[in-house]
PDB file of N, CA and C in Angstrom:
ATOM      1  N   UNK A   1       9.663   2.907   2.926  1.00  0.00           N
ATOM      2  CA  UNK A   1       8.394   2.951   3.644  1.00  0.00           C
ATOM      3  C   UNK A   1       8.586   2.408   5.043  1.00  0.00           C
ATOM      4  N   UNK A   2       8.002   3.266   6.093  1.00  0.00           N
ATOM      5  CA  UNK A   2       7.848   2.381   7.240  1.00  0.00           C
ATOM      6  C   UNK A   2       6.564   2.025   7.654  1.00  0.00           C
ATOM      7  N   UNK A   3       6.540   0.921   8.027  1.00  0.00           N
ATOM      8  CA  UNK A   3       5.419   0.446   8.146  1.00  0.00           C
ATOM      9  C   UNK A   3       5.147  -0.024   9.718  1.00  0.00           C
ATOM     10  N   UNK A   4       3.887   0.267   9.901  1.00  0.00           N
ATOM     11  CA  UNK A   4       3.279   0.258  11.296  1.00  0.00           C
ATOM     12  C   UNK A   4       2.966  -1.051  11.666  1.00  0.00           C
ATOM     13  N   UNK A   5       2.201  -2.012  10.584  1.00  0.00           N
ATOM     14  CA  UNK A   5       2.162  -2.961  10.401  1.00  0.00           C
ATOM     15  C   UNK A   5       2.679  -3.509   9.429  1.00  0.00           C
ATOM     16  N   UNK A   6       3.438  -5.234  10.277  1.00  0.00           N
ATOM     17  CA  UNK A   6       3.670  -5.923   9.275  1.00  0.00           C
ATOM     18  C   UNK A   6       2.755  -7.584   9.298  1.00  0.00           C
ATOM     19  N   UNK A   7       2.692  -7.974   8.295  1.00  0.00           N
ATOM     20  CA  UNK A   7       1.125  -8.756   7.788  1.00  0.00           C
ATOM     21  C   UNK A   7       2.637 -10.104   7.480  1.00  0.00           C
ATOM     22  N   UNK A   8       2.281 -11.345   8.462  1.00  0.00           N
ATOM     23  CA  UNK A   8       3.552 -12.536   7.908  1.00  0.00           C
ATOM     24  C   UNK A   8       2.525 -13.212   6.957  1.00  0.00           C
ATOM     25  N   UNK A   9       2.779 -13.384   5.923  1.00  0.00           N
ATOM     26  CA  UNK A   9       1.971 -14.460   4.875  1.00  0.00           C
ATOM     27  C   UNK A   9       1.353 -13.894   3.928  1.00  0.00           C
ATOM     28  N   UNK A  10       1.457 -14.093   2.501  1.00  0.00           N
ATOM     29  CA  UNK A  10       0.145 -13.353   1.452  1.00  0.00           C
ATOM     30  C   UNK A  10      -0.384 -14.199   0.911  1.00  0.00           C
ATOM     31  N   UNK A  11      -0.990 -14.863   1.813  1.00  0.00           N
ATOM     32  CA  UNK A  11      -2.342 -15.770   1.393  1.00  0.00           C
ATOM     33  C   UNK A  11      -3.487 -15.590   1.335  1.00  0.00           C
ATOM     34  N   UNK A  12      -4.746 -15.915   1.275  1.00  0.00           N
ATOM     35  CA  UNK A  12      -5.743 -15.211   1.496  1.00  0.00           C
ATOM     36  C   UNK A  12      -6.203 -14.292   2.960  1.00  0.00           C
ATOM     37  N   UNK A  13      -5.708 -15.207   3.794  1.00  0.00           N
ATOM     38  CA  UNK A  13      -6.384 -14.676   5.090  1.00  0.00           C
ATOM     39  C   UNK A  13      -5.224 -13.258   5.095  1.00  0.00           C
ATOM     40  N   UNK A  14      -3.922 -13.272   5.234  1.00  0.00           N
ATOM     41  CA  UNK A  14      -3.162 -12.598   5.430  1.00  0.00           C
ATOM     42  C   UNK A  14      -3.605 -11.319   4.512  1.00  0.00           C
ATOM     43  N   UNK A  15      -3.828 -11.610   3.202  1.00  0.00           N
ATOM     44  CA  UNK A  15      -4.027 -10.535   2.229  1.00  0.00           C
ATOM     45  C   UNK A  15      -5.540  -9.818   2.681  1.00  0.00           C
ATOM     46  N   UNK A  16      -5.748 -10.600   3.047  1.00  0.00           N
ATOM     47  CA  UNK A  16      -7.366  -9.778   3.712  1.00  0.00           C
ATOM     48  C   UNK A  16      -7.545  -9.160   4.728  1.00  0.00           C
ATOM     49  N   UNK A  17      -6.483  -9.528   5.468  1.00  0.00           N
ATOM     50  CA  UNK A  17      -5.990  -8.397   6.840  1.00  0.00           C
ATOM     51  C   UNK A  17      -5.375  -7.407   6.605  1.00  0.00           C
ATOM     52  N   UNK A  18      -4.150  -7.631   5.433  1.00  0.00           N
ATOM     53  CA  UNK A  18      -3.344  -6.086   4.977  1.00  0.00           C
ATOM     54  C   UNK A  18      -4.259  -5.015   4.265  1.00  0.00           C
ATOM     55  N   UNK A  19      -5.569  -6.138   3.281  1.00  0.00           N
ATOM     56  CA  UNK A  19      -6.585  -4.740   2.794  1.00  0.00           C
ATOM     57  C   UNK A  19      -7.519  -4.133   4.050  1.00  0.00           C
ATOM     58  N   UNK A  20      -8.068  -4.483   5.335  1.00  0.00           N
ATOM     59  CA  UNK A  20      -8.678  -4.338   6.012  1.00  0.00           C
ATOM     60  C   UNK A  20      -7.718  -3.300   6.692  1.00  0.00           C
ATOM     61  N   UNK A  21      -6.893  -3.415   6.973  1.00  0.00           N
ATOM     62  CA  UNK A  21      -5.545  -2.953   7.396  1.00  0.00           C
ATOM     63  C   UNK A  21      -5.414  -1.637   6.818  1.00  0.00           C
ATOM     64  N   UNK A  22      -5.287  -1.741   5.939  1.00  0.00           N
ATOM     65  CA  UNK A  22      -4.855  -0.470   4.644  1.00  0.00           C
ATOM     66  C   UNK A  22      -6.126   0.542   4.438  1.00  0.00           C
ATOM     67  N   UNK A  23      -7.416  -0.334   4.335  1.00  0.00           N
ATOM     68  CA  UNK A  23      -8.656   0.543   4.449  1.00  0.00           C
ATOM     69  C   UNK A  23      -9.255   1.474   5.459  1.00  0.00           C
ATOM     70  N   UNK A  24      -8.086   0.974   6.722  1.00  0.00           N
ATOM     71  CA  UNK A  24      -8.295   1.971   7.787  1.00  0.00           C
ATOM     72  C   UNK A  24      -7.252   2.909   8.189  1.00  0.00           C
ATOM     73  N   UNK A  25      -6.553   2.559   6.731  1.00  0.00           N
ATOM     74  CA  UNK A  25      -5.532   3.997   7.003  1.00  0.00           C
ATOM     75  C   UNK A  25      -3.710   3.570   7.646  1.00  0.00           C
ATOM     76  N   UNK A  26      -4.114   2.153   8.146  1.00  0.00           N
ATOM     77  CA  UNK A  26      -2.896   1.532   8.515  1.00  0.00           C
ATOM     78  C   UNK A  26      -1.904   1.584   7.239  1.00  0.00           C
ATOM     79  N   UNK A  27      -0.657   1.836   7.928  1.00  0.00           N
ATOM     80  CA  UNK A  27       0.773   1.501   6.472  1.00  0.00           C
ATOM     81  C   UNK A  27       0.797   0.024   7.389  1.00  0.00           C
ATOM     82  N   UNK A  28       1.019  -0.563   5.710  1.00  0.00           N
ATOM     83  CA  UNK A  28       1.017  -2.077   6.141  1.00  0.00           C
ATOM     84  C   UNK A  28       2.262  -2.497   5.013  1.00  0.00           C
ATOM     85  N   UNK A  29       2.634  -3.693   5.600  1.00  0.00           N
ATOM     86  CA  UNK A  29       3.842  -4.409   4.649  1.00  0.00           C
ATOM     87  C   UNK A  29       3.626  -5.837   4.883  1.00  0.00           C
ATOM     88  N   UNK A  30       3.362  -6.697   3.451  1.00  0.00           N
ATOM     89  CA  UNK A  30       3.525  -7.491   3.759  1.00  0.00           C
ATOM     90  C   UNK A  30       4.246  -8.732   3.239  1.00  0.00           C
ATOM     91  N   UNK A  31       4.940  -9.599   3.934  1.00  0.00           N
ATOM     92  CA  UNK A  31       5.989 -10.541   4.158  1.00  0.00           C
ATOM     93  C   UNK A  31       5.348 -11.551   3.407  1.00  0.00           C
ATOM     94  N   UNK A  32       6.280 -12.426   2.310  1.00  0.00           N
ATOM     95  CA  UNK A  32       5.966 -13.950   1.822  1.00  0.00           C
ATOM     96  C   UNK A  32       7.143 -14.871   1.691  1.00  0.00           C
ATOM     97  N   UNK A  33       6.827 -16.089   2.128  1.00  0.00           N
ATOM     98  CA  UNK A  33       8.390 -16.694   1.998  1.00  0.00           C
ATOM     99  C   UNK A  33       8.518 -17.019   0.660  1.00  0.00           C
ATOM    100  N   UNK A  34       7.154 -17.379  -0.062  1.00  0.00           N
ATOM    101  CA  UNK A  34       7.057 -18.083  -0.984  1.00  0.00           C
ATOM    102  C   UNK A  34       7.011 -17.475  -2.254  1.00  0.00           C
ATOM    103  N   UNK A  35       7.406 -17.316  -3.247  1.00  0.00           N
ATOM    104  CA  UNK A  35       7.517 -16.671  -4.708  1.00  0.00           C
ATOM    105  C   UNK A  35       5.688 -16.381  -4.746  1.00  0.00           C
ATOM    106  N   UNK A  36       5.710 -15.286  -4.764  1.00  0.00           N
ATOM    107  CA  UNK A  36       4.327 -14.710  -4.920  1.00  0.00           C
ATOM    108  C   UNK A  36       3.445 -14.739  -4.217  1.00  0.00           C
ATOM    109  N   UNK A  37       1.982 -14.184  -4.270  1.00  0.00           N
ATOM    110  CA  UNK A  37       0.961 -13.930  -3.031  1.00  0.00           C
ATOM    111  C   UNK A  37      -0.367 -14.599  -3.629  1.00  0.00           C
ATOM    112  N   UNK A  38      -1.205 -14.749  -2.433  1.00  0.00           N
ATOM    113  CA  UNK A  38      -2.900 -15.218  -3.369  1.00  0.00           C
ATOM    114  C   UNK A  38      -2.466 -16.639  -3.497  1.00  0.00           C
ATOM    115  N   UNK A  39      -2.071 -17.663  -3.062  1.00  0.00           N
ATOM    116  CA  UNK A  39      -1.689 -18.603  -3.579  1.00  0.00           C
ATOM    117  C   UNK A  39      -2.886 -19.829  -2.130  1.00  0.00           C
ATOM    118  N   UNK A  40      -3.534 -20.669  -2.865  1.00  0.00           N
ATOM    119  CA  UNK A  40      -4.308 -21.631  -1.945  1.00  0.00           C
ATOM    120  C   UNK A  40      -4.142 -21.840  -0.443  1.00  0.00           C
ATOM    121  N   UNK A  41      -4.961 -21.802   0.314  1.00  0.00           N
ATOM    122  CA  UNK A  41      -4.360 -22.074   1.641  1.00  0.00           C
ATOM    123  C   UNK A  41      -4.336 -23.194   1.810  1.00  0.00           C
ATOM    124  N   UNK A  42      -3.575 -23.791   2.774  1.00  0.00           N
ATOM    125  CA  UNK A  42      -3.069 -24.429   2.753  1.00  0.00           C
ATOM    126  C   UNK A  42      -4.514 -25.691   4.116  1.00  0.00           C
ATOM    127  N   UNK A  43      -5.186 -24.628   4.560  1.00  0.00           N
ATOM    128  CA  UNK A  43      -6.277 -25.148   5.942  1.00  0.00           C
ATOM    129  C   UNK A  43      -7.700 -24.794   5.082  1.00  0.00           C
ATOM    130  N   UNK A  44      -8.326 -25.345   5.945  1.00  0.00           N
ATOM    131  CA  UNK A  44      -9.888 -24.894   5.684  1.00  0.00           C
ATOM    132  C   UNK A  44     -10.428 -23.364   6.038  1.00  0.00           C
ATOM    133  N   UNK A  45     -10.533 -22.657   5.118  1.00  0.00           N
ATOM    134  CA  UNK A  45     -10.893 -21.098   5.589  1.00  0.00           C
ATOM    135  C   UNK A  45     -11.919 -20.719   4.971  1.00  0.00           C
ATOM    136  N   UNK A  46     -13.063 -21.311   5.074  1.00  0.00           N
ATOM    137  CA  UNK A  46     -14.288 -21.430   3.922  1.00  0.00           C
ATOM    138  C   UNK A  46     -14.854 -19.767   3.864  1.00  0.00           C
ATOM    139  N   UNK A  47     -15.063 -19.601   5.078  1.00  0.00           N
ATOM    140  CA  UNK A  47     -15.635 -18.145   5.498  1.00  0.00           C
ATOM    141  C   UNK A  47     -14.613 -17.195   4.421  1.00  0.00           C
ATOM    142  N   UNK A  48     -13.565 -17.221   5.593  1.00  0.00           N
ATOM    143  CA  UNK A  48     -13.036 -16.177   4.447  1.00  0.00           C
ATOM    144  C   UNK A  48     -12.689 -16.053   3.038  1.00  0.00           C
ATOM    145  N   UNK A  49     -12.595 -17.226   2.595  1.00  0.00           N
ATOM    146  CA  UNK A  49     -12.442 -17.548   0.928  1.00  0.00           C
ATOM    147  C   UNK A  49     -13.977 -16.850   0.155  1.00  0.00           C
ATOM    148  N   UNK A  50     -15.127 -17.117   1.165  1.00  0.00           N
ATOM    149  CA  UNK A  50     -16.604 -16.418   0.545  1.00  0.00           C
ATOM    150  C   UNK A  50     -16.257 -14.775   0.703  1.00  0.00           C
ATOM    151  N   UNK A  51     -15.967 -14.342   1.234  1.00  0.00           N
ATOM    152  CA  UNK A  51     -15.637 -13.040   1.719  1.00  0.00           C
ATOM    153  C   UNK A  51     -14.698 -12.457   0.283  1.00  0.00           C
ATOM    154  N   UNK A  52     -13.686 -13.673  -0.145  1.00  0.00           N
ATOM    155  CA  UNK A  52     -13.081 -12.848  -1.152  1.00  0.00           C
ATOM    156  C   UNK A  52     -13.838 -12.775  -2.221  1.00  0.00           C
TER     157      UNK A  52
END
């Protein structure tokens, strides 16, 4: 796959940009350092945590 976009992090905010991303048709890929995605953030992201 090549991808147009690439998304660094699959955390919430990150994962919510690659679906926003993807819903508009963007090829997206995205990057985690960490064994798996969806995993707590690490800052205060209240907004977007309601959003998910």
């Amino acid at each position: 796959m090549s991808a147009e976009v690439i998304v660094a992090g699959g955390g919430p905010v990150g994962l919510a940009t690659a679906a926003l991303l993807d819903a508009a048709g963007a090829q997206v890929e995205v990057f985690e350092r960490d064994h798996g995605t969806g995993r707590r953030s690490k800052s205060s992201y209240q907004r977007i945590l309601m959003c998910l």
